[in-house]
C-alpha atoms as a PDB file:
ATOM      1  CA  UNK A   1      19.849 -14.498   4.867  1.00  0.00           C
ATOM      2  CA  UNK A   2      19.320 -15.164   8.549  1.00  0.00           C
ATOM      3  CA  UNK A   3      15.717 -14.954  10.173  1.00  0.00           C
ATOM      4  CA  UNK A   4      17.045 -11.465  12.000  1.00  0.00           C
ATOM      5  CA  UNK A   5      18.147  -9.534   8.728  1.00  0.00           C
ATOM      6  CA  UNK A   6      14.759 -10.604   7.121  1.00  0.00           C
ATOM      7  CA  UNK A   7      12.597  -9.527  10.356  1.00  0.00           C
ATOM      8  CA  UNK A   8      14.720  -5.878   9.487  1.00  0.00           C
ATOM      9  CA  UNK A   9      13.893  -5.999   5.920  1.00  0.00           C
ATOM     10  CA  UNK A  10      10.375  -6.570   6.796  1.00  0.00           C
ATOM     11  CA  UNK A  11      10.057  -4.156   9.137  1.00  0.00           C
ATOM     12  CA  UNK A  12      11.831  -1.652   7.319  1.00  0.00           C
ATOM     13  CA  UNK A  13       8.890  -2.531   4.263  1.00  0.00           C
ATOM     14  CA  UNK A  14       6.321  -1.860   6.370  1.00  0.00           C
ATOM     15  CA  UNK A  15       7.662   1.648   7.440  1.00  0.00           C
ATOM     16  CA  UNK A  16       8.176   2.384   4.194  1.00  0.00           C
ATOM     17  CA  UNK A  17       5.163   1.318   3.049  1.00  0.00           C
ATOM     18  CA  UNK A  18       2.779   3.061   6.215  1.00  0.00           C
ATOM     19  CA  UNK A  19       4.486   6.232   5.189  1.00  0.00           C
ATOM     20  CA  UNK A  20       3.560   6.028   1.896  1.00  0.00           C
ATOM     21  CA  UNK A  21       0.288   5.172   2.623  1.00  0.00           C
ATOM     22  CA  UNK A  22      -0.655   8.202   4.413  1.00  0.00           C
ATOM     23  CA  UNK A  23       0.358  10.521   1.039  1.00  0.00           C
ATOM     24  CA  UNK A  24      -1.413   8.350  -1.212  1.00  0.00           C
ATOM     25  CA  UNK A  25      -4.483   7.256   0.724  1.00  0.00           C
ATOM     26  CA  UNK A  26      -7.206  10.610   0.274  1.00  0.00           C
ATOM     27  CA  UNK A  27      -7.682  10.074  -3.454  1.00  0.00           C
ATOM     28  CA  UNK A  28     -10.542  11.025  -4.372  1.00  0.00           C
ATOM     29  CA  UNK A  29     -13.539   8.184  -4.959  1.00  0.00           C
ATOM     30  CA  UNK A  30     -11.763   6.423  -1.475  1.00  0.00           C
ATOM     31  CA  UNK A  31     -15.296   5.676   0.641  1.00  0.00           C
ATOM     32  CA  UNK A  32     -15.837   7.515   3.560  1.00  0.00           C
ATOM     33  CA  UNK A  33     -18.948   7.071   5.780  1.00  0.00           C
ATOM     34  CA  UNK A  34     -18.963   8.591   9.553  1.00  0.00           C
ATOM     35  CA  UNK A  35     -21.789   7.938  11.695  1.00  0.00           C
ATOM     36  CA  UNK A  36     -21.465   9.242  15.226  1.00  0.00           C
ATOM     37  CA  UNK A  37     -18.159   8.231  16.915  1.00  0.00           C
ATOM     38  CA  UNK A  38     -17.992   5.712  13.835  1.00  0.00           C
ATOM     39  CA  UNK A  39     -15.781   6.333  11.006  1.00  0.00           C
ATOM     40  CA  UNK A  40     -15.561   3.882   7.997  1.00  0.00           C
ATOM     41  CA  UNK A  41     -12.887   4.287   5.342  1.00  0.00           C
ATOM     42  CA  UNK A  42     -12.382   1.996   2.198  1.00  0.00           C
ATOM     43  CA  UNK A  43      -9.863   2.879   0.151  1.00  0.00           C
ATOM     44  CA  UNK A  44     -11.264   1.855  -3.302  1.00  0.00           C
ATOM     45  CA  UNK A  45      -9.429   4.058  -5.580  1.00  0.00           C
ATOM     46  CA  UNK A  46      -6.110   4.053  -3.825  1.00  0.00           C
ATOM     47  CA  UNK A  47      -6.382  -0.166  -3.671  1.00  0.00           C
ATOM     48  CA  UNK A  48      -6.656  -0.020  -7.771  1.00  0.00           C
ATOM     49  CA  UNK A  49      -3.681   2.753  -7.681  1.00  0.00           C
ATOM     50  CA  UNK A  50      -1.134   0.629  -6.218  1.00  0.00           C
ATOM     51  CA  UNK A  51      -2.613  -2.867  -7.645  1.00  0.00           C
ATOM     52  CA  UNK A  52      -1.870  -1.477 -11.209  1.00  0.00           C
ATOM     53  CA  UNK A  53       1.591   0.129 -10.110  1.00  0.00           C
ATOM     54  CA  UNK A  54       2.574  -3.331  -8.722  1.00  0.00           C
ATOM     55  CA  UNK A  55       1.602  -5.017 -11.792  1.00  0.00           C
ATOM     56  CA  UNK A  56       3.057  -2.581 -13.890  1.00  0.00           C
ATOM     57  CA  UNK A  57       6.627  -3.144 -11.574  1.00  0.00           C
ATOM     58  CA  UNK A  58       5.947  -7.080 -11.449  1.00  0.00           C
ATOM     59  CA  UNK A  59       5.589  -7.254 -15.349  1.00  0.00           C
ATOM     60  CA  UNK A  60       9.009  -5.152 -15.796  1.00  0.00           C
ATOM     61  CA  UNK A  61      10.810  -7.598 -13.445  1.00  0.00           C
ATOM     62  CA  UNK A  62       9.201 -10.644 -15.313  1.00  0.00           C
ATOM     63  CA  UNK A  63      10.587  -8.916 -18.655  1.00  0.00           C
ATOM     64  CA  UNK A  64      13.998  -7.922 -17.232  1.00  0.00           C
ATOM     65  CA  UNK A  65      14.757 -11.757 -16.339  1.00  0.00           C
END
């Protein structure tokens, strides 16, 4: 694969993934502190969402081959 069909793959990944992101990233127990002007957000819950539906998806590839 050349260097410019991965830069579209990669790109296309991230778009995917920023849309995604935004439906998925208010669950509930996801830290929110605003001070001021200042807003803090850590997504806590959401981070332990996708790290166990990546495992889960990992393991099934691992499995499949």
């Amino acid at each position: 694969m050349g260097i410019s069909k991965l830069f579209i793959v990669l790109g296309i990944s991230f778009l995917f993934i920023g849309v995604l992101w935004s439906f998925i990233g208010k669950l509930p127990g996801d830290i929110v502190i605003r001070r001021g002007n200042t807003t803090f957000f850590f997504p806590i819950v959401t981070s332990i969402v996708v790290s166990i539906v990546l495992t889960l998806i990992f393991f099934i590839i691992g499995k499949i081959r």
